[in-house]
N, C-alpha and C. Protein backbone atom coordinates (compact mmCIF):
# COMPACT_ATOMS: atom_id res chain seq x y z
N UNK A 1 49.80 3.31 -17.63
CA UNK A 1 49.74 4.27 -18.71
C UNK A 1 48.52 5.16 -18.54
N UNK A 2 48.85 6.34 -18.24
CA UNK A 2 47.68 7.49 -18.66
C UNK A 2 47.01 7.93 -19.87
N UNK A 3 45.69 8.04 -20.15
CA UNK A 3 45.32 8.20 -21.77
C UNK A 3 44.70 9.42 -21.34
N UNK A 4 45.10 10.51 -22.20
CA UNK A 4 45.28 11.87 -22.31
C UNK A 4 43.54 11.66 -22.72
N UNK A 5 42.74 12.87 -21.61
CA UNK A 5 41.44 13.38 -21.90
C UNK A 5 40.94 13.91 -23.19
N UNK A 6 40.68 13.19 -24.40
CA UNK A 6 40.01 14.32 -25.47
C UNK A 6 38.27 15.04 -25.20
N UNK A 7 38.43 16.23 -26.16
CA UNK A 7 37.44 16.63 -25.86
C UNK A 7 36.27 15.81 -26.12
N UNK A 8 36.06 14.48 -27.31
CA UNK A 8 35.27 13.92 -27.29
C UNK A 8 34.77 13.13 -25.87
N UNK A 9 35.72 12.42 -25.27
CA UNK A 9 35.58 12.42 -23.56
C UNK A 9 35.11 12.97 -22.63
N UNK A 10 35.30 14.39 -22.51
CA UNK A 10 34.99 15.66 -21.99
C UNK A 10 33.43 15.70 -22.52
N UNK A 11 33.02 16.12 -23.98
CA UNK A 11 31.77 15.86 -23.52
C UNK A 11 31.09 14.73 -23.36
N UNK A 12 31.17 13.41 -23.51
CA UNK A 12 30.45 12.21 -23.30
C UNK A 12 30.21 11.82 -21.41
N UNK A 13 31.71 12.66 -21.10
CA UNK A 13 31.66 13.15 -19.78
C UNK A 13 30.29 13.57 -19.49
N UNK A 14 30.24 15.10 -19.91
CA UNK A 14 29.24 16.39 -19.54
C UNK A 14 28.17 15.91 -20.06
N UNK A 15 27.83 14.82 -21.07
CA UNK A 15 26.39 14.61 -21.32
C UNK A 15 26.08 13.97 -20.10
N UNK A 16 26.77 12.33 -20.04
CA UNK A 16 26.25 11.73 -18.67
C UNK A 16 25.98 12.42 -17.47
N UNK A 17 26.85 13.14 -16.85
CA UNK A 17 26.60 14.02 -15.85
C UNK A 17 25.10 14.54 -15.51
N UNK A 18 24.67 15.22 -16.93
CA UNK A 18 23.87 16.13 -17.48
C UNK A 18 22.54 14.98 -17.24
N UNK A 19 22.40 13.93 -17.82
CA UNK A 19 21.61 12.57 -17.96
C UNK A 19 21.44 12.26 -16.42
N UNK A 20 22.49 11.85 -15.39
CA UNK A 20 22.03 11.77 -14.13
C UNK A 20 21.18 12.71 -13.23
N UNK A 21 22.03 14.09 -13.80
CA UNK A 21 21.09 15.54 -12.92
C UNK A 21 19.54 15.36 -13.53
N UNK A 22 19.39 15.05 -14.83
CA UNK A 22 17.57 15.04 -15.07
C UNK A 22 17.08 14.22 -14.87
N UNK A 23 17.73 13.12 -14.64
CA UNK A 23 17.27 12.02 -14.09
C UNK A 23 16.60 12.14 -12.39
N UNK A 24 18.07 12.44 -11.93
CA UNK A 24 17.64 12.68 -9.82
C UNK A 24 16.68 13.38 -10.38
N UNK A 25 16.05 14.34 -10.94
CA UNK A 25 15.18 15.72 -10.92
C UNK A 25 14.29 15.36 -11.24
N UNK A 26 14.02 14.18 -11.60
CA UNK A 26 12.52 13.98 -12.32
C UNK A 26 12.02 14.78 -13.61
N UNK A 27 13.19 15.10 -14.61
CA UNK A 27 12.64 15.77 -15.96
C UNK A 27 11.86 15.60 -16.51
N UNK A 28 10.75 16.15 -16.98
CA UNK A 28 9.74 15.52 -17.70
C UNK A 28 9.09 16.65 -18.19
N UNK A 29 8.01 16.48 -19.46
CA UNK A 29 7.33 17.28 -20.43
C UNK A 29 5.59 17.14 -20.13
N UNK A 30 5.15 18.45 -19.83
CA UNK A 30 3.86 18.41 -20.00
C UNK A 30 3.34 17.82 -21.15
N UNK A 31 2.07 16.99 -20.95
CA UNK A 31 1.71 16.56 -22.12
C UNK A 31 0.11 17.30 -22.36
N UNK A 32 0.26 18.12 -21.80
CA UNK A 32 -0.76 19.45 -22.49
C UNK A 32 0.17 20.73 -23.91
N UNK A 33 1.22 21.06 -22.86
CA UNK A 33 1.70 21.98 -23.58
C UNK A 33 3.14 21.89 -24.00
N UNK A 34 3.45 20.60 -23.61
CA UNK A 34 4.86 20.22 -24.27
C UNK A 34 6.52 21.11 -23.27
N UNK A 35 5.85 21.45 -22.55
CA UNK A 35 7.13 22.58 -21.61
C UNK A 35 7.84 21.28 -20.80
N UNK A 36 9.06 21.27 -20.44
CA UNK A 36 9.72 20.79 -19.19
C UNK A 36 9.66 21.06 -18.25
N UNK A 37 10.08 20.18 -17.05
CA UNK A 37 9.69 20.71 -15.84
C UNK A 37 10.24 20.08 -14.94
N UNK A 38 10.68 20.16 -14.03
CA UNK A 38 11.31 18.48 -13.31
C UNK A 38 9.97 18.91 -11.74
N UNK A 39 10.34 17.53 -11.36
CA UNK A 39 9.53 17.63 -9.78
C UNK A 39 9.30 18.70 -8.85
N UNK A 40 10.04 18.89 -8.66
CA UNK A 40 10.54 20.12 -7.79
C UNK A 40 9.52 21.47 -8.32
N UNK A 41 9.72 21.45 -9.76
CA UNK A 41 8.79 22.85 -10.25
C UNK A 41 7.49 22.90 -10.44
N UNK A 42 7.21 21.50 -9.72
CA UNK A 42 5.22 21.02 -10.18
C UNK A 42 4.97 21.93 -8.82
N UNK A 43 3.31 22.52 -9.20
CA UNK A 43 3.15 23.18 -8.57
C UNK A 43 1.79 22.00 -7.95
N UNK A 44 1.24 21.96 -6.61
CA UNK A 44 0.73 21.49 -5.93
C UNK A 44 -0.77 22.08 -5.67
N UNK A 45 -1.86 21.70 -6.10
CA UNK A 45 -3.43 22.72 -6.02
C UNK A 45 -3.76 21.34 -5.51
N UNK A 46 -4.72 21.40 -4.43
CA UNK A 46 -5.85 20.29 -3.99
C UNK A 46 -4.93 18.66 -4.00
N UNK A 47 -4.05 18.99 -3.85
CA UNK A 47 -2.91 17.37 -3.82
C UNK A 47 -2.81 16.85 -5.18
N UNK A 48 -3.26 18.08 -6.19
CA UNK A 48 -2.52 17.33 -7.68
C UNK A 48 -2.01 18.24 -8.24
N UNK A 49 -0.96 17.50 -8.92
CA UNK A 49 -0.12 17.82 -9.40
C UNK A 49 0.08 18.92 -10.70
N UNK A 50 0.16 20.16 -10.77
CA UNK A 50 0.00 21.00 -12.34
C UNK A 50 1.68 21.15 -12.58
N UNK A 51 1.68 21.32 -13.91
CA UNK A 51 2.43 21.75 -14.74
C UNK A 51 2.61 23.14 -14.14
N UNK A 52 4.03 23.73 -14.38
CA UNK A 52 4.06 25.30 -13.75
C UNK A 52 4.02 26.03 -14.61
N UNK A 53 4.05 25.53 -16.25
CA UNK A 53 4.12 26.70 -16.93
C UNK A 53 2.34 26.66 -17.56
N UNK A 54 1.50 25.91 -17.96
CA UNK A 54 0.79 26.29 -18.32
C UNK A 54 -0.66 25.64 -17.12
N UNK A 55 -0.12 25.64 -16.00
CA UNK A 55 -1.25 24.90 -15.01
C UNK A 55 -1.93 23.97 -15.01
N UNK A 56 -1.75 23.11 -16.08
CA UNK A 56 -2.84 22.43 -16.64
C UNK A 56 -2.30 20.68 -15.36
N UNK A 57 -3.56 19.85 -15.29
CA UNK A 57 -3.06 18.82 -14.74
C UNK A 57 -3.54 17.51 -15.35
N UNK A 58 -3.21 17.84 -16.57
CA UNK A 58 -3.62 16.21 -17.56
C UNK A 58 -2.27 15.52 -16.98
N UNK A 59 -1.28 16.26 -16.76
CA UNK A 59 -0.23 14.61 -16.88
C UNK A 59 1.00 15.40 -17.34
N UNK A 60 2.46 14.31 -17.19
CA UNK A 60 3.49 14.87 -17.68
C UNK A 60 4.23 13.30 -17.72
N UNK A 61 4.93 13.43 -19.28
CA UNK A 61 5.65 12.22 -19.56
C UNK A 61 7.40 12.33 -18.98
N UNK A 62 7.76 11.37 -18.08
CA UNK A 62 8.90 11.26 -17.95
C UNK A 62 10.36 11.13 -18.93
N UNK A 63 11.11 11.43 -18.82
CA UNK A 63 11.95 11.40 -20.04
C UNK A 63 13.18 9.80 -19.79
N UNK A 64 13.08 9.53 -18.24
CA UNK A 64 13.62 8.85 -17.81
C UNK A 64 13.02 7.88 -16.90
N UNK A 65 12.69 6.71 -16.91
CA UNK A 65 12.53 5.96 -15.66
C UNK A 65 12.78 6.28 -14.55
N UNK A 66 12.11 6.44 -13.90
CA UNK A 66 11.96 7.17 -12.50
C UNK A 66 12.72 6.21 -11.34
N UNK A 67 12.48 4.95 -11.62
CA UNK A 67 13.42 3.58 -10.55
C UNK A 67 14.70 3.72 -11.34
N UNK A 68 14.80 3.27 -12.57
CA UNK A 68 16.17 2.92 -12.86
C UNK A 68 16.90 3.60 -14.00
N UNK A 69 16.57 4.60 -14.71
CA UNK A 69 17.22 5.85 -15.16
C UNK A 69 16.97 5.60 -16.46
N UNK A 70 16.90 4.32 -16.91
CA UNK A 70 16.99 4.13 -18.12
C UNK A 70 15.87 4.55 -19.39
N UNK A 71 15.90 5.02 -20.39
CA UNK A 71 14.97 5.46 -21.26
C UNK A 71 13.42 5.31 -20.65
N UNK A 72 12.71 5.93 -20.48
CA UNK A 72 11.14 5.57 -20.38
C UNK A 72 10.34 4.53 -20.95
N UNK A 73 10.60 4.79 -22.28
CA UNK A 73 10.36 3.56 -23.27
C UNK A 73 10.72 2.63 -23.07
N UNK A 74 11.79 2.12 -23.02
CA UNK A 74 12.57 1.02 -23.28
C UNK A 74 12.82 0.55 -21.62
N UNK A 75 12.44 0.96 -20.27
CA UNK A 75 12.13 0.44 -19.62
C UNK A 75 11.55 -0.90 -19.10
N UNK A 76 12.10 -2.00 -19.25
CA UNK A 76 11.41 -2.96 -18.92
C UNK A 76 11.57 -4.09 -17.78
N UNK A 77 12.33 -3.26 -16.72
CA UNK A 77 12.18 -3.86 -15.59
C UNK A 77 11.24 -3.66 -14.51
């Protein structure tokens, strides 16, 4: 038996999807100025790491566990 796609499906679909891509990407929020940013967009001065939108290099909180995807917080493996 086939069970016909609803759109509630469709997006619970497109969120997960959405959840893996920021995940591979390393999403995360400056914790100077609160902007997003994933890996890729950190900009590199003297081998540390800045934020690209406001340069700053206090730090940036992950939104996801970086090993195993799961919440940051609630990480406890």
């Amino acid at each position: 038996m086939r069970y016909k796609v609803t759109s509630l499906s469709e997006a619970r679909i497109k969120t997960h999807r959405q959840w893996v891509t920021d995940w591979s990407e390393g999403l995360a929020y400056c914790l100077n100025c609160d902007e997003e940013y994933t890996d890729k967009q950190a900009v590199i001065v003297d081998d540390v790491e800045n934020c690209p939108h406001c340069a700053s290099d206090y730090g940036k909180r992950y939104y996801y566990c970086k090993d195993h995807g799961s919440s940051d917080d609630d990480c406890e493996r």
